[in-house]
C-alpha atoms as a PDB file:
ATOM      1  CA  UNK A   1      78.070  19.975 -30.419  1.00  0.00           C
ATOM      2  CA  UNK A   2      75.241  17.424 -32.144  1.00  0.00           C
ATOM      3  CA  UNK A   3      71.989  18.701 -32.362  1.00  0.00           C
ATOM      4  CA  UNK A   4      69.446  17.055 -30.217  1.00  0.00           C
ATOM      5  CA  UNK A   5      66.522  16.842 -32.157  1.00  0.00           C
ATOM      6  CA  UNK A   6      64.064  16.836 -29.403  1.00  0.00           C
ATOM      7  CA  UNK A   7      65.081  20.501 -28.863  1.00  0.00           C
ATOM      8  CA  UNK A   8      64.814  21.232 -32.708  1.00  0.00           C
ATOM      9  CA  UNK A   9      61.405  20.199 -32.339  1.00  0.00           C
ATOM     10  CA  UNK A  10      60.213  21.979 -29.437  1.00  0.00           C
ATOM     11  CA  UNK A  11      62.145  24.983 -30.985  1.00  0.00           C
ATOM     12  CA  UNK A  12      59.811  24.778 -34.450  1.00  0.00           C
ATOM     13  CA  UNK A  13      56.647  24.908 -32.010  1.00  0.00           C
ATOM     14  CA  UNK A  14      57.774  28.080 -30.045  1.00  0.00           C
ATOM     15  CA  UNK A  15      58.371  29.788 -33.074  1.00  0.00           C
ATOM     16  CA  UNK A  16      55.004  28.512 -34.395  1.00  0.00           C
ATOM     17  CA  UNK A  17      53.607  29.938 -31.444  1.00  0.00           C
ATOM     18  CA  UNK A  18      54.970  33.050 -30.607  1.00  0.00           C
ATOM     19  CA  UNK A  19      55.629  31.769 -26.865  1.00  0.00           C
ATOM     20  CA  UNK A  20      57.022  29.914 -24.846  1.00  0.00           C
ATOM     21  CA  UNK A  21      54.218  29.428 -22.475  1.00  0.00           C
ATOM     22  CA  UNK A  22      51.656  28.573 -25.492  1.00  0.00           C
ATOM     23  CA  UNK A  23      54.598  26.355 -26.687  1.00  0.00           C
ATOM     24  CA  UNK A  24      54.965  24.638 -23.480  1.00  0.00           C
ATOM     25  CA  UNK A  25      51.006  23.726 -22.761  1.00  0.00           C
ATOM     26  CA  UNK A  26      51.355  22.529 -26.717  1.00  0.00           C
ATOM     27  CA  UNK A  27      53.798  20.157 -25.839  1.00  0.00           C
ATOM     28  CA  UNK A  28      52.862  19.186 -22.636  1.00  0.00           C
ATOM     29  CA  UNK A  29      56.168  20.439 -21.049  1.00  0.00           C
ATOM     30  CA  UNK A  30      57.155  22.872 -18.159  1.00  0.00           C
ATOM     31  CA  UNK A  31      57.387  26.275 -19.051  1.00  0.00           C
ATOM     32  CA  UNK A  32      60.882  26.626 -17.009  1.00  0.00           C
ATOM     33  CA  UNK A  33      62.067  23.203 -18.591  1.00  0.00           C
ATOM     34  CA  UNK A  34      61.537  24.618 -21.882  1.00  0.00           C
ATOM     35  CA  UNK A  35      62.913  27.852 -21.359  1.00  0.00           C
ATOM     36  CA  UNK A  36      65.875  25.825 -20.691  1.00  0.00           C
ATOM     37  CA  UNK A  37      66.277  23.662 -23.559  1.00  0.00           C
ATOM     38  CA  UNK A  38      65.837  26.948 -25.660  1.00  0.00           C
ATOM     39  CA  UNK A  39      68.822  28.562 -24.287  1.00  0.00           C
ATOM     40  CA  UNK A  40      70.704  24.949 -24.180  1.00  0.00           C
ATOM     41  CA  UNK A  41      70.493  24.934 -27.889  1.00  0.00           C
ATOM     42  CA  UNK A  42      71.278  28.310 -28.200  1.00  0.00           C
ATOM     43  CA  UNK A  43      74.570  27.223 -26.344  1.00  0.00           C
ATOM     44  CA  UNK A  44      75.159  24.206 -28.534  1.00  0.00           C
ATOM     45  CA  UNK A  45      75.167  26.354 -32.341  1.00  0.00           C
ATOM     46  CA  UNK A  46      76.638  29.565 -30.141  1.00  0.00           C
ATOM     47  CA  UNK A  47      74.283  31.763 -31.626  1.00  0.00           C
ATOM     48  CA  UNK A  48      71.154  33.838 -30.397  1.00  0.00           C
ATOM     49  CA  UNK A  49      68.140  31.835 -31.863  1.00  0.00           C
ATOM     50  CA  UNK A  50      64.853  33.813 -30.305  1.00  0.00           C
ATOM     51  CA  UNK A  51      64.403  37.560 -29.170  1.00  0.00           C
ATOM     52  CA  UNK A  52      62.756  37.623 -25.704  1.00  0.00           C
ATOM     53  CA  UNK A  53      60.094  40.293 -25.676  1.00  0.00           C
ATOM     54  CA  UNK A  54      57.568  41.077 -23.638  1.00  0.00           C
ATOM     55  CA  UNK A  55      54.977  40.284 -25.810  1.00  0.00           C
ATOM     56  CA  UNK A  56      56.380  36.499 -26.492  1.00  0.00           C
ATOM     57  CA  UNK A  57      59.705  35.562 -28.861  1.00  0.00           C
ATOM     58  CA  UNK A  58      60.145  36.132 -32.168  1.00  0.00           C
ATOM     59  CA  UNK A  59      63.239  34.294 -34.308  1.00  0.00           C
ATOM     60  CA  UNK A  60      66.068  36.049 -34.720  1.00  0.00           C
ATOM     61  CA  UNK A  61      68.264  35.897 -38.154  1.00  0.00           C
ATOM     62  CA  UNK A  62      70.249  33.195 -37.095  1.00  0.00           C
ATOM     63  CA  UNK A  63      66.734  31.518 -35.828  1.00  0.00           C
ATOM     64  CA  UNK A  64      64.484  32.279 -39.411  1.00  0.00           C
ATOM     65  CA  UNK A  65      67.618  30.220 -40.902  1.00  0.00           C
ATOM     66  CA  UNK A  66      67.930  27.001 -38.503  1.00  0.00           C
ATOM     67  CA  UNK A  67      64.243  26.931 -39.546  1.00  0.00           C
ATOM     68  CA  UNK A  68      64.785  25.972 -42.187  1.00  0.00           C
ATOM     69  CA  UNK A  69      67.230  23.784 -41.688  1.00  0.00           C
ATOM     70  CA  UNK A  70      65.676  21.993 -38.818  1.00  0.00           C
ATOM     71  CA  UNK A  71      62.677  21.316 -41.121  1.00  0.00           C
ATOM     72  CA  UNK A  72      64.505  19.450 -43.744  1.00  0.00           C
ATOM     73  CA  UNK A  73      66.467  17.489 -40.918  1.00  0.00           C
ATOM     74  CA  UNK A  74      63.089  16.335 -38.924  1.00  0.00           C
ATOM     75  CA  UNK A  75      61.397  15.923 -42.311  1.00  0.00           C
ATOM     76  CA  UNK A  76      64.916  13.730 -43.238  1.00  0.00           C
ATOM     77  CA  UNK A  77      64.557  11.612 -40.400  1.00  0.00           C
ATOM     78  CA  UNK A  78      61.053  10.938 -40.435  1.00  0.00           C
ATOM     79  CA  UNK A  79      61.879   9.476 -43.944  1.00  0.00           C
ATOM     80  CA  UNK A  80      64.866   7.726 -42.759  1.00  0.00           C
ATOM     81  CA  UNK A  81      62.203   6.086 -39.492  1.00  0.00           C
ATOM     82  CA  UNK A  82      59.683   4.922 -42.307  1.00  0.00           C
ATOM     83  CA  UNK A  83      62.201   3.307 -44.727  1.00  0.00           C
ATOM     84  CA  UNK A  84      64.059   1.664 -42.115  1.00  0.00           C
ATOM     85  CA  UNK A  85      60.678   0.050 -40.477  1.00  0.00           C
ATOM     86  CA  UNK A  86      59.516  -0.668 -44.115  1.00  0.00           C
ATOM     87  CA  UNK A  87      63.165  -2.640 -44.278  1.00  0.00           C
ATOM     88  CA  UNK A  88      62.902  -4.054 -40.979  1.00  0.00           C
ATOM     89  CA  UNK A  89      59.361  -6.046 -41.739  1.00  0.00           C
ATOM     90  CA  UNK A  90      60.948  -7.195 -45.428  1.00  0.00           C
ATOM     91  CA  UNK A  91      60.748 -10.865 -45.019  1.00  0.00           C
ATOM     92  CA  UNK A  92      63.470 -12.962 -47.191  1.00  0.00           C
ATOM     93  CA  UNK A  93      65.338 -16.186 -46.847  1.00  0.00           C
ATOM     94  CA  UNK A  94      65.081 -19.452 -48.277  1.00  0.00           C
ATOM     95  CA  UNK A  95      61.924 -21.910 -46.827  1.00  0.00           C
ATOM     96  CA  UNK A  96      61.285 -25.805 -47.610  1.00  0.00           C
ATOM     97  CA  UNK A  97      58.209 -26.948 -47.229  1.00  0.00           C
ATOM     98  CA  UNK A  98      56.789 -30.612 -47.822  1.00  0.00           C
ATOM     99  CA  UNK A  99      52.957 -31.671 -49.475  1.00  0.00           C
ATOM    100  CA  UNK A 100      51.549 -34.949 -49.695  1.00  0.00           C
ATOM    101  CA  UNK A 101      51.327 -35.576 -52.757  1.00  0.00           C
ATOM    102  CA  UNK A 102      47.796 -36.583 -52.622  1.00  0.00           C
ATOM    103  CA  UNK A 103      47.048 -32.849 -52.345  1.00  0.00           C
ATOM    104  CA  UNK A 104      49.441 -31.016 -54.496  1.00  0.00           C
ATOM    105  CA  UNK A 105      47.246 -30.331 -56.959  1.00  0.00           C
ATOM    106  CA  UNK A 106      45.250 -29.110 -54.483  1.00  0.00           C
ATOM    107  CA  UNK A 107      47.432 -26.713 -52.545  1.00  0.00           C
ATOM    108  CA  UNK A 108      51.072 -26.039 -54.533  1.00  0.00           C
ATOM    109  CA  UNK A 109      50.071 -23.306 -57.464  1.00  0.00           C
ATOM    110  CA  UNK A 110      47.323 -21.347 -54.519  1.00  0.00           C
ATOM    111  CA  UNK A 111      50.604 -21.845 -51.346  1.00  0.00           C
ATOM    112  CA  UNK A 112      53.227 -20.335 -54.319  1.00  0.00           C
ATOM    113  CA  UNK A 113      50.704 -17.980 -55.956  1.00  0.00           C
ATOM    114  CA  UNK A 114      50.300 -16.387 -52.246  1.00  0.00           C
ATOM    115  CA  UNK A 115      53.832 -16.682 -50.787  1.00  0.00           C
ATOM    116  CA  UNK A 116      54.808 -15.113 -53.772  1.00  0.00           C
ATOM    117  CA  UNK A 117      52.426 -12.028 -53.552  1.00  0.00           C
ATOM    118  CA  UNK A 118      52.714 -11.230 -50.465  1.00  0.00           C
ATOM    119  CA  UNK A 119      56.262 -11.904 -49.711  1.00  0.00           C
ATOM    120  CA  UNK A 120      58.712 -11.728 -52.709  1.00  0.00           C
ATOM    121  CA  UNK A 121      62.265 -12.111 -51.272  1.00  0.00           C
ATOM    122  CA  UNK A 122      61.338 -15.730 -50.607  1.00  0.00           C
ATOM    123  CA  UNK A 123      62.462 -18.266 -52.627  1.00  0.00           C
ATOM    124  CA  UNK A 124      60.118 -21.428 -51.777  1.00  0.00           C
ATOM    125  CA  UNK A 125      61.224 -24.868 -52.420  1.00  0.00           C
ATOM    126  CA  UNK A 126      58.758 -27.578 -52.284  1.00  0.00           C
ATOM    127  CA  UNK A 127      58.470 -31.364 -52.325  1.00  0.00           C
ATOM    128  CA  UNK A 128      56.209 -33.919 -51.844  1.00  0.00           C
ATOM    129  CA  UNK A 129      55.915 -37.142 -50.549  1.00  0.00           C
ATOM    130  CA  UNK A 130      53.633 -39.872 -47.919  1.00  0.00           C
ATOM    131  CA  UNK A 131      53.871 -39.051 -44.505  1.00  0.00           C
ATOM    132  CA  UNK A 132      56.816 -41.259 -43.932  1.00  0.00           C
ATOM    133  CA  UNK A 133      59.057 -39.314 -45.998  1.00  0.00           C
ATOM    134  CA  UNK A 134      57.531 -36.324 -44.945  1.00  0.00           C
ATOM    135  CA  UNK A 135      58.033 -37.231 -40.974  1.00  0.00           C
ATOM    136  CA  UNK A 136      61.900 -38.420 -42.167  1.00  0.00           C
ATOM    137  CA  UNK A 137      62.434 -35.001 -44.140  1.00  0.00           C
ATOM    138  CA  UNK A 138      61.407 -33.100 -40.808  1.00  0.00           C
ATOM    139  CA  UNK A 139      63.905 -34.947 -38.422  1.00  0.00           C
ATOM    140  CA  UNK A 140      66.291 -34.828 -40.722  1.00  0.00           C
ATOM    141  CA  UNK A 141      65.956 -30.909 -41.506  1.00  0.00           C
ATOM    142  CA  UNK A 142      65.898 -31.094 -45.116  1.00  0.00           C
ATOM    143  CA  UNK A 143      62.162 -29.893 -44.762  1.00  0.00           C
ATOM    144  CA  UNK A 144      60.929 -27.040 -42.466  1.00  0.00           C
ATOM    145  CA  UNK A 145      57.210 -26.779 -42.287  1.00  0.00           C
ATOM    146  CA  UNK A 146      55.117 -29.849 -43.931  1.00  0.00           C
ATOM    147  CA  UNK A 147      51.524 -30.512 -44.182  1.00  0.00           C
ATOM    148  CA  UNK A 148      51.221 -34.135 -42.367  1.00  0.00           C
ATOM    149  CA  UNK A 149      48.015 -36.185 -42.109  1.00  0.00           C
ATOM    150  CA  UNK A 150      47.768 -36.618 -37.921  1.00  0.00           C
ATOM    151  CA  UNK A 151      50.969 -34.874 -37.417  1.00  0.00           C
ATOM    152  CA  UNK A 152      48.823 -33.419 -34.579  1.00  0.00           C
ATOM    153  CA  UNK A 153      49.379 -36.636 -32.596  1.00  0.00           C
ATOM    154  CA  UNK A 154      53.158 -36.906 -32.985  1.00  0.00           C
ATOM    155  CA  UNK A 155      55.108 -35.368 -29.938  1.00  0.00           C
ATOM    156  CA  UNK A 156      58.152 -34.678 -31.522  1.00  0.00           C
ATOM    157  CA  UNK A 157      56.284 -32.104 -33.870  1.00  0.00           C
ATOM    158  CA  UNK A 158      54.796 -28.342 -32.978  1.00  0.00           C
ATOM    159  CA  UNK A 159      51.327 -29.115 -35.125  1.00  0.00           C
ATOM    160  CA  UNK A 160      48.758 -26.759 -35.860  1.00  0.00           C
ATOM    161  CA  UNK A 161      45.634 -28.456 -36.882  1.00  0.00           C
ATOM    162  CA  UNK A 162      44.083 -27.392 -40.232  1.00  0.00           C
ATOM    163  CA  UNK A 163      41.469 -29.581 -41.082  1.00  0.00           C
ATOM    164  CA  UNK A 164      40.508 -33.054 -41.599  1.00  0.00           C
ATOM    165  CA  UNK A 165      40.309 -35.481 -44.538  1.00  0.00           C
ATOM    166  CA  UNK A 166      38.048 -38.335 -46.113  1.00  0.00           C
ATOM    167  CA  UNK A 167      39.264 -41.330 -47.538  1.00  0.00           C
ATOM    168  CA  UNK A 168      37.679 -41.868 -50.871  1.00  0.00           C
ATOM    169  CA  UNK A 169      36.870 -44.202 -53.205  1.00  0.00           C
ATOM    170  CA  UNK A 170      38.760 -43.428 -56.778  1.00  0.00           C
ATOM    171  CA  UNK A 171      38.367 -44.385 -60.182  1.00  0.00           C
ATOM    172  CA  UNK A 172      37.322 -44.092 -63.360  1.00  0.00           C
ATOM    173  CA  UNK A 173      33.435 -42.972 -63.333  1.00  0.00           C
ATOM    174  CA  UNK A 174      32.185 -45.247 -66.511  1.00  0.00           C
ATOM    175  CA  UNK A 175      33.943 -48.462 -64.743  1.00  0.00           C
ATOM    176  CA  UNK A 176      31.951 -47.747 -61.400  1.00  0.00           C
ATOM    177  CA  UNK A 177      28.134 -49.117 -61.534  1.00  0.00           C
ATOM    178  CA  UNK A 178      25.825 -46.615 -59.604  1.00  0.00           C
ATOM    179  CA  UNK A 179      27.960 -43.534 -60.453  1.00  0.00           C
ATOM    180  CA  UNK A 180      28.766 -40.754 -58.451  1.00  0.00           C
ATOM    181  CA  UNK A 181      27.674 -42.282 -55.186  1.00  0.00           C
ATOM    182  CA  UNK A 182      28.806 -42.749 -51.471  1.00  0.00           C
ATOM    183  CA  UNK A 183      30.806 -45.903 -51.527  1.00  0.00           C
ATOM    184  CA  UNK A 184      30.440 -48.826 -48.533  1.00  0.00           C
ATOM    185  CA  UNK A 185      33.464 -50.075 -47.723  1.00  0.00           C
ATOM    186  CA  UNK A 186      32.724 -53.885 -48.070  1.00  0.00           C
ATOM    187  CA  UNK A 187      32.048 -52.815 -51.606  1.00  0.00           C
ATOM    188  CA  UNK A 188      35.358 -50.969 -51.987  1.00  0.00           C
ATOM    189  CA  UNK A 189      37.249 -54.124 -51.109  1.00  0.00           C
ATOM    190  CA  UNK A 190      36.256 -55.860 -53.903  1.00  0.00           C
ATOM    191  CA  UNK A 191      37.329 -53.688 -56.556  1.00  0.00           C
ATOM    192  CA  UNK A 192      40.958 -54.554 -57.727  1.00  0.00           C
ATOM    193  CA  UNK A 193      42.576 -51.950 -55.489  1.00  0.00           C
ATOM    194  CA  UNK A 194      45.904 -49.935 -56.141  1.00  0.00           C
ATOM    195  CA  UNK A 195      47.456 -49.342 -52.795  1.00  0.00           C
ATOM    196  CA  UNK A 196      49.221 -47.625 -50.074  1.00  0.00           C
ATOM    197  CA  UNK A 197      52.645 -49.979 -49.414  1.00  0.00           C
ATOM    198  CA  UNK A 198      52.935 -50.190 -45.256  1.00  0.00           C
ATOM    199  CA  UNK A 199      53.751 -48.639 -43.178  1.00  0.00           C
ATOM    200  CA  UNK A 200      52.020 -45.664 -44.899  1.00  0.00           C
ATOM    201  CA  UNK A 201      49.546 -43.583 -42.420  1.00  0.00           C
ATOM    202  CA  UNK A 202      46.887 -44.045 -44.996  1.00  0.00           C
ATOM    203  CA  UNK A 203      47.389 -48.138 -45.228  1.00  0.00           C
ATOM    204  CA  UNK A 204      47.501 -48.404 -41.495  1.00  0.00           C
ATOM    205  CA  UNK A 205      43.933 -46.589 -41.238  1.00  0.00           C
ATOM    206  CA  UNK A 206      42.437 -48.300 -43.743  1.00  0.00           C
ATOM    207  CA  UNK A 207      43.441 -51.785 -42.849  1.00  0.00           C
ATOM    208  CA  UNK A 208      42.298 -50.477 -38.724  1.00  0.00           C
ATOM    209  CA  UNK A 209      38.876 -49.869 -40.463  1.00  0.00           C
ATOM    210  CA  UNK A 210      38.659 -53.179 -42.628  1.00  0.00           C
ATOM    211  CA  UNK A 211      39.391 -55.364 -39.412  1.00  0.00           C
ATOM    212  CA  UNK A 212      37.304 -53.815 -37.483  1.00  0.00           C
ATOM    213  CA  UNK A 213      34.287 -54.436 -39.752  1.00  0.00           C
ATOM    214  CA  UNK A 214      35.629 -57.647 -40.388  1.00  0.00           C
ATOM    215  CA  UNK A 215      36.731 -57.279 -44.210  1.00  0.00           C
ATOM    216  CA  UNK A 216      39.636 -58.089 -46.087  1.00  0.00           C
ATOM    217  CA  UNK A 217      41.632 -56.236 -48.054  1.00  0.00           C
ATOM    218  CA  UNK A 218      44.307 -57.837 -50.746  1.00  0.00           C
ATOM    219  CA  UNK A 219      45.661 -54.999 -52.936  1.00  0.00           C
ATOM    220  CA  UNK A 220      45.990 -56.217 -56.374  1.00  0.00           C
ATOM    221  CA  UNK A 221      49.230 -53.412 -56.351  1.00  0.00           C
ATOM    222  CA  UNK A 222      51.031 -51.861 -53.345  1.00  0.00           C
ATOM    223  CA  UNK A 223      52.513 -47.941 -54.663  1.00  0.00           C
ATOM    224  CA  UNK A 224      54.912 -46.218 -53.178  1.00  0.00           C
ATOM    225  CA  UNK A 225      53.650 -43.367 -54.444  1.00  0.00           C
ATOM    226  CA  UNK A 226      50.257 -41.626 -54.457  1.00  0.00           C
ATOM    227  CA  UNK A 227      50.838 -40.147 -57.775  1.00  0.00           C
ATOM    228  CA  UNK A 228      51.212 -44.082 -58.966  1.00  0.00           C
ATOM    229  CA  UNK A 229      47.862 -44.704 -57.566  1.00  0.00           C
ATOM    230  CA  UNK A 230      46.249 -41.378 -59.139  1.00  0.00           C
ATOM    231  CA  UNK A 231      48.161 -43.073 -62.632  1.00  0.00           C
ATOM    232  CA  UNK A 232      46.381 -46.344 -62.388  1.00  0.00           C
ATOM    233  CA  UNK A 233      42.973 -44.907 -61.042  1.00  0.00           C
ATOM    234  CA  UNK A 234      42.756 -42.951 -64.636  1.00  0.00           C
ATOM    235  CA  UNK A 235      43.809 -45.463 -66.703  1.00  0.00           C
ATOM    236  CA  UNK A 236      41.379 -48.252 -65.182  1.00  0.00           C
ATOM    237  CA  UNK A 237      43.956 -50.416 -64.853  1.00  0.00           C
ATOM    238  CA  UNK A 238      42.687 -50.417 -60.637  1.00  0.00           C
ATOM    239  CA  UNK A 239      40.988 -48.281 -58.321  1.00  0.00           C
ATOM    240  CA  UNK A 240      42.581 -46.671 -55.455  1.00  0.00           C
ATOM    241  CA  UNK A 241      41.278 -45.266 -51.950  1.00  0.00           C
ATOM    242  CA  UNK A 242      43.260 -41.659 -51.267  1.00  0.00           C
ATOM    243  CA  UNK A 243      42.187 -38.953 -48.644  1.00  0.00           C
ATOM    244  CA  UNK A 244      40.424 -35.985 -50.354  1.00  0.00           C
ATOM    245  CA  UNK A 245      39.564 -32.448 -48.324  1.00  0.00           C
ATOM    246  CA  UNK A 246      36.461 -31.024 -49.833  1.00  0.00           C
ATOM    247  CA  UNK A 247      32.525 -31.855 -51.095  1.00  0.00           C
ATOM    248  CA  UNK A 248      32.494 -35.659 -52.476  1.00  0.00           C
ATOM    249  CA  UNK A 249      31.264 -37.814 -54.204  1.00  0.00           C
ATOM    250  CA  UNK A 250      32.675 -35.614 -57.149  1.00  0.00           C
ATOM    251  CA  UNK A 251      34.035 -35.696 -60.700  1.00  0.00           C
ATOM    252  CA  UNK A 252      37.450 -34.944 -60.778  1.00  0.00           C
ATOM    253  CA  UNK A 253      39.350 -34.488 -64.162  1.00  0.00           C
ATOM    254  CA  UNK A 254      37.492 -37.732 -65.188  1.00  0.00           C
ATOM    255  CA  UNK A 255      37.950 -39.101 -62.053  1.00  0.00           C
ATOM    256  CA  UNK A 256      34.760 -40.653 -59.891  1.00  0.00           C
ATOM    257  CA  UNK A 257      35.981 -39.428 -55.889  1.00  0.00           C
ATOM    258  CA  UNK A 258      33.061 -41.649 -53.191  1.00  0.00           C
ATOM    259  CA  UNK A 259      33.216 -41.193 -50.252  1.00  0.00           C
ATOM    260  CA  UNK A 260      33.797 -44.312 -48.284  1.00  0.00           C
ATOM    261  CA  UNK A 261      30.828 -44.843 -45.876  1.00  0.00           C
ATOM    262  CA  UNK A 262      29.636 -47.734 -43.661  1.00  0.00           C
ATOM    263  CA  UNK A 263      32.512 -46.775 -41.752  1.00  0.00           C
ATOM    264  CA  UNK A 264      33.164 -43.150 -42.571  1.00  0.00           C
ATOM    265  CA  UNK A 265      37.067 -42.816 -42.314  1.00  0.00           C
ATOM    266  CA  UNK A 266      38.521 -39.552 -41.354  1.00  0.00           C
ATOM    267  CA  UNK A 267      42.057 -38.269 -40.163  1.00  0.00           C
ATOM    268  CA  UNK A 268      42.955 -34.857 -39.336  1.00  0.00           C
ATOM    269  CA  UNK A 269      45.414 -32.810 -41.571  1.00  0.00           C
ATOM    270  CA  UNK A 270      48.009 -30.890 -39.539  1.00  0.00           C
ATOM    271  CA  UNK A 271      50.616 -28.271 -40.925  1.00  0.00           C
ATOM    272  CA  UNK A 272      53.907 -29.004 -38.501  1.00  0.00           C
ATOM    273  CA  UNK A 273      56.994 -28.097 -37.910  1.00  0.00           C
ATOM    274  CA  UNK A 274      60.130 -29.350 -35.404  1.00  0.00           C
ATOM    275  CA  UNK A 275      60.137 -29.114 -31.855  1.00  0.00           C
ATOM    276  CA  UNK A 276      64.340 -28.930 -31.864  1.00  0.00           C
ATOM    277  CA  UNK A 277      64.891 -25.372 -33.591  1.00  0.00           C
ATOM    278  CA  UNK A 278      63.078 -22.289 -34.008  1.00  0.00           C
ATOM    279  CA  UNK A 279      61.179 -21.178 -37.395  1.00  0.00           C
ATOM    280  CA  UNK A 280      62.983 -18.457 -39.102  1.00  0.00           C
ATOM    281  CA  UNK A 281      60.876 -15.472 -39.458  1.00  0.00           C
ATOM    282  CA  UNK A 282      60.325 -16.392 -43.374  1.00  0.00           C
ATOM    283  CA  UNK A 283      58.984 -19.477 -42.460  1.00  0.00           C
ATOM    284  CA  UNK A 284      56.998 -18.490 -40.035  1.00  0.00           C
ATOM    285  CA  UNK A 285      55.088 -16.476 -42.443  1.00  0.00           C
ATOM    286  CA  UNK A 286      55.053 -19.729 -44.994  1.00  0.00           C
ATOM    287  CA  UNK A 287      53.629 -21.342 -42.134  1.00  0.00           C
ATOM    288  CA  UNK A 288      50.945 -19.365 -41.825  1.00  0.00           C
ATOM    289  CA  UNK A 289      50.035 -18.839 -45.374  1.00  0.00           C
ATOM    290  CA  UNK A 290      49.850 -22.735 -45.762  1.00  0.00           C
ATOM    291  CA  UNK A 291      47.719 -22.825 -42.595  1.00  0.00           C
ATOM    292  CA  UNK A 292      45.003 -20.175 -44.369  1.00  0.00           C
ATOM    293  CA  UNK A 293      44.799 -22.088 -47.373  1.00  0.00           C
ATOM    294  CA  UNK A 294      44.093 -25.507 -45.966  1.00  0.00           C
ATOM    295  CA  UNK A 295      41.779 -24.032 -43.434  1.00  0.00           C
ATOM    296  CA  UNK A 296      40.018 -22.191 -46.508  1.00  0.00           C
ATOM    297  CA  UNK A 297      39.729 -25.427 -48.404  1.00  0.00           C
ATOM    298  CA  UNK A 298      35.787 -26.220 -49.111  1.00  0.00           C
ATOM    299  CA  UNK A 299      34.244 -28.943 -45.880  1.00  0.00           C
ATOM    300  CA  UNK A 300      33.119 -32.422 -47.053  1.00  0.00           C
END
């Protein structure tokens, strides 16, 4: 007959004690009830396990050597409990997550560095893109979790909001007279601007904030990519406006990042995800990584 190892327990504290009744306040059990499962196991190995004196119990031969058995087993299973919980909270799988590309250099090597730390059966794959592609990539599932400037206000997306970002001013500092300064946007406009091609997020805000002040704005180049307008920022070939998320104005690997003031223009950064399927547990945790590190990034 199996063992039950409830009664090899309560069997170990007995002996320890020398009584039944000692053994049963220890365990919080009726003495009768335990009386019972002693003689139960006794039944199951068909062997006499404890001498019944008058002074308490005291293990027989057959007892002293399920001792020591039952010791190994319970110490065996407690080993076999912790490595299968240990196994059970392993996190692995594959997760895709998208980045503007405005702030890769900002988050990629800290989101990998962490994922990678903390949970190494993950593989990560990562892209980037504007929020177009990024909003495309979700519906589409080739992207699970993505980082998406207002993704808080788009129904069709679970969104946790992160922060918020400031569109700047960029360009090369020694082709900007004043310096490192906040920049108006009616003096932004004149510049010859590198741009956001429609129907970009960023292009719609910034042309919502232009009319409304009454401006105009006539891109000297429309990009279709963010890194484009980083490209032609450093060279000096044009300046570009780009959302940044952290102190400005600032020097940036040579490059001058105002603040555009007189309006201030500000969008929230969101870290979503679909509303059709359920995260996988891997991604859940990715999710919440991401979320940490953008939350963590330095205010304005």
């Amino acid at each position: 007959m199996a063992l039950d190892l409830e009664y090899l327990k309560a069997f170990l504290v007995v002996v320890e004690e020398g009584s039944i009744t000692r053994a049963s306040a220890r365990l919080l059990v009726a003495q009768p009830a335990l009386g019972r499962q002693m003689r139960l196991l006794e039944e199951s190995l068909g062997v006499r396990l404890l001498d019944r004196l008058s002074t308490g119990v005291q293990p027989t031969a057959a007892g002293r050597l399920l001792i020591e058995h039952a010791r190994d087993i319970l110490r065996e299973v407690s080993r076999a409990e912790v490595a299968l919980g240990a196994f059970g909270q392993q996190v692995e799988g594959e997760v895709t997550v998208a980045l503007p590309t405005s702030m890769v250099g900002q988050l990629a090597a800290p989101l990998f560095r962490s994922v990678r730390s903390r949970f190494p059966l993950v593989r990560l794959i990562m892209r980037e893109g504007d929020s177009y592609a990024m909003q495309e990539w979700l519906r589409g599932g080739v992207v699970e979790i993505a980082l998406l400037p207002e993704g808080d206000s788009d129904p069709s997306l679970n969104a946790s909001a992160c922060t918020t970002q400031t569109l700047c001013f960029c360009g090369r500092l020694d082709l900007i007279p004043g310096g490192l300064r906040p920049m108006p946007l009616r003096e932004a406009v004149t510049y010859p601007l590198a741009m956001s091609m429609r129907p970009s997020r960023l292009r719609r805000l910034l042309d919502d904030a232009a009319r409304q002040s009454g401006l105009p704005v006539q891109p000297a180049v429309e990009c279709g990519s963010g890194r484009l307008l980083s490209l032609l920022a450093r060279d000096g070939a044009a300046f570009s406006i780009q959302p940044w998320v952290g102190p400005a104005p600032v020097l940036v690997d040579g490059l001058a990042i105002l603040p555009i003031v007189e309006p201030t223009i500000v969008r929230s950064l969101a870290v979503v995800w679909s509303t059709s399927a359920a995260l996988s547990r891997a991604a859940d945790e990715v999710k919440g990584v991401l979320e940490r590190i953008v939350s963590d990034l330095p205010a304005a």
